[in-house]
Protein backbone atom coordinates (compact mmCIF):
# COMPACT_ATOMS: atom_id res chain seq x y z
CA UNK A 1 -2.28 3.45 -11.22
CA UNK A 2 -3.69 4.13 -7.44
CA UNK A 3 -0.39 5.15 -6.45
CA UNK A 4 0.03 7.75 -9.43
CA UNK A 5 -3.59 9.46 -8.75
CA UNK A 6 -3.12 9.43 -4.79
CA UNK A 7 0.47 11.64 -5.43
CA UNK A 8 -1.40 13.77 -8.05
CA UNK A 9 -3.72 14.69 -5.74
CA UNK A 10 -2.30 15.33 -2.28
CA UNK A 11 -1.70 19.11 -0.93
CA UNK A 12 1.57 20.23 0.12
CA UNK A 13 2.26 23.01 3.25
CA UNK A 14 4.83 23.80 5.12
CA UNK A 15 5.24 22.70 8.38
CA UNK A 16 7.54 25.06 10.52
CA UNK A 17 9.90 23.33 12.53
CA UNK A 18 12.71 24.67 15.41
CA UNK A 19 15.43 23.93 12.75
CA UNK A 20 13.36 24.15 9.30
CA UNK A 21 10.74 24.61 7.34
CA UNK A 22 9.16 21.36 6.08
CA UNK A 23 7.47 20.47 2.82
CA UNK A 24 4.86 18.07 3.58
CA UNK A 25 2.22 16.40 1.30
CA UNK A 26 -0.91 16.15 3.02
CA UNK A 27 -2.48 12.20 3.96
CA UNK A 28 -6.36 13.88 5.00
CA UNK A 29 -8.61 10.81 3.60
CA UNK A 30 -8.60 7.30 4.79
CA UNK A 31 -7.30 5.86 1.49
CA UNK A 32 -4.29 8.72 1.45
CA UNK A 33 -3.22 7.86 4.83
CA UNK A 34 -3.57 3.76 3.80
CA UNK A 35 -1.50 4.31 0.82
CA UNK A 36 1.35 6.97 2.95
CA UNK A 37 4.54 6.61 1.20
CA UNK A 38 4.21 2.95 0.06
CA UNK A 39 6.61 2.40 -2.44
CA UNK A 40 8.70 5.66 -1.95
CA UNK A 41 12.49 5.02 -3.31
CA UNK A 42 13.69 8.03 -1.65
CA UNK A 43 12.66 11.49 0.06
CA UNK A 44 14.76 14.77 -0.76
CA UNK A 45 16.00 16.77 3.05
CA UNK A 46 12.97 18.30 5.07
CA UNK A 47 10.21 16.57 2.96
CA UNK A 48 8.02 14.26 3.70
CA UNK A 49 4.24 13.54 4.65
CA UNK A 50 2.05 14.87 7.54
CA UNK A 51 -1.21 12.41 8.10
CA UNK A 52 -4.02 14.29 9.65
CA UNK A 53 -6.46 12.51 11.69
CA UNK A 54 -10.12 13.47 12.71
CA UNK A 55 -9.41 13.28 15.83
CA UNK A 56 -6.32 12.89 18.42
CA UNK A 57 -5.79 9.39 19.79
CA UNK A 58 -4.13 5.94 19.71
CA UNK A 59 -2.59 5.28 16.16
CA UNK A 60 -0.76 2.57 14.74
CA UNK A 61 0.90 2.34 11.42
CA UNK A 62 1.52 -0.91 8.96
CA UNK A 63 4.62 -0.43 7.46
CA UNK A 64 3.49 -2.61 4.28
CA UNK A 65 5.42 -1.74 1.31
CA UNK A 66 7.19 1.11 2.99
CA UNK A 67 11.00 1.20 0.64
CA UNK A 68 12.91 3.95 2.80
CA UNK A 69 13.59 3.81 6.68
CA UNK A 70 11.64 6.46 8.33
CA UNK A 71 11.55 8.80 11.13
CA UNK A 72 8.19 9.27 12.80
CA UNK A 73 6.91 12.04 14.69
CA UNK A 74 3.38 11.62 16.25
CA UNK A 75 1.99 15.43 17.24
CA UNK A 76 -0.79 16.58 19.75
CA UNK A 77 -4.05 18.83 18.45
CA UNK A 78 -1.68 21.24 19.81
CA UNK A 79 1.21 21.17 17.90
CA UNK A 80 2.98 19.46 20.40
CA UNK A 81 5.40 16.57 19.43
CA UNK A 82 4.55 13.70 21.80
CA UNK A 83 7.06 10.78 20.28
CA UNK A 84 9.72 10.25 17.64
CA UNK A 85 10.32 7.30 16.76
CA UNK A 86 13.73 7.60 14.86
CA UNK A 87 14.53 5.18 12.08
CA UNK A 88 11.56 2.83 11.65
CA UNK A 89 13.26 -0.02 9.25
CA UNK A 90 11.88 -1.05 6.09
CA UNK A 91 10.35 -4.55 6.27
CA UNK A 92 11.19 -7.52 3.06
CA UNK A 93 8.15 -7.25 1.02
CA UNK A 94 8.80 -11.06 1.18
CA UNK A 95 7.64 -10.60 5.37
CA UNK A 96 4.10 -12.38 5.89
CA UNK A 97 1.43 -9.44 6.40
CA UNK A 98 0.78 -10.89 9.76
CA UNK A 99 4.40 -10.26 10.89
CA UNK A 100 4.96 -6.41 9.80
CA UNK A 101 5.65 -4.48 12.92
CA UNK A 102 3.23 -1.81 14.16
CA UNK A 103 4.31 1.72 14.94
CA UNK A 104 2.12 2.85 17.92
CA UNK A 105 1.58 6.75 19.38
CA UNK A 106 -1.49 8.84 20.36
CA UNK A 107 -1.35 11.90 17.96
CA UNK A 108 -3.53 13.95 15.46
CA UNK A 109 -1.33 14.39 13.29
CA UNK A 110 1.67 11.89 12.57
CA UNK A 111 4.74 13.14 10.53
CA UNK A 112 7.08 10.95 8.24
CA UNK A 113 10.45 12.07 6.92
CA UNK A 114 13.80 10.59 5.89
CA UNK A 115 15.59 8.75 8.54
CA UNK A 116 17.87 10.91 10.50
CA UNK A 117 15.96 13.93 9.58
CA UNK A 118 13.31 14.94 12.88
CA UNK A 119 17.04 15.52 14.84
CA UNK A 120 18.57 17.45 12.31
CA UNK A 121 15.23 19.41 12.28
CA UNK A 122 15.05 20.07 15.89
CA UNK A 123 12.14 17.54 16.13
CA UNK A 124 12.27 16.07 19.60
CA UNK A 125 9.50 15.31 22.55
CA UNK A 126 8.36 18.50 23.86
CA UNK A 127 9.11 20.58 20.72
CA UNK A 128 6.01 22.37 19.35
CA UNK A 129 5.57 22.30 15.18
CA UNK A 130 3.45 25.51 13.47
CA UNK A 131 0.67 23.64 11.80
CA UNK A 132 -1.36 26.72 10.77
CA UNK A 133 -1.44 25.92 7.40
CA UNK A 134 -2.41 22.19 7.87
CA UNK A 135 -5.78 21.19 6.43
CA UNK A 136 -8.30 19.01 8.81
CA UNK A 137 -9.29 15.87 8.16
CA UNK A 138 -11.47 14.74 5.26
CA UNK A 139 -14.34 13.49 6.11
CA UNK A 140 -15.03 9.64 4.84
């Protein structure tokens, strides 16, 4: 199964934040960030997924299939956290393509995690994140 092998095979680092240290599996190829957490029941505390983009710009995110509501943090090159968007709701799966909601930011790197979780973490506008350990983009 697609989902199975695109698990298997992600990286996890940790992702320092002003509260905590984050475990974060690593979206670096086009189909790892398609796939994200599609079909996620659940996320333990301070895990999640960091997507890493080949560049920093305008991003928006489908939230197809997407089980659990989500905070999302979209991050500068430099570390900087540029918007949280706090508890993105789940869509029905029964919802039309054509009518799932877009998340929109200009980031690098966008960060996922359980609802409720970036402000327990510290994770606001203006914070900086240590992403020293954070791979660069695959290249497609």
């Amino acid at each position: 199964m697609f989902s199975a092998l695109v698990a298997a095979a992600l990286a996890v680092v940790v992702v320092h934040a002003p509260k905590a240290d984050l475990r974060l599996e690593v979206a670096r190829t086009e189909a790892q960030r398609e796939y994200g957490l599609m079909n996620r029941t659940s996320l333990p505390k301070h895990t999640g997924m960091i997507f890493v983009f080949p560049q920093d710009g305008k991003i928006a995110f489908w939230m197809k299939d997407t089980l659990i509501p989500l905070d999302m943090v979209f991050v500068g090159a430099d570390g900087t956290v540029r918007l949280v968007d706090r508890n993105v709701a789940t869509v029905p799966p029964s919802l039309p393509d054509g009518r799932i909601p877009l998340e929109n930011g200009v980031a690098k790197y966008v960060i996922e995690l359980p609802a409720g979780e970036a402000i327990l973490d510290g994770i606001v506008t203006g914070a900086r994140l240590n992403l020293a350990d954070v791979p660069s983009a695959a290249q497609n």
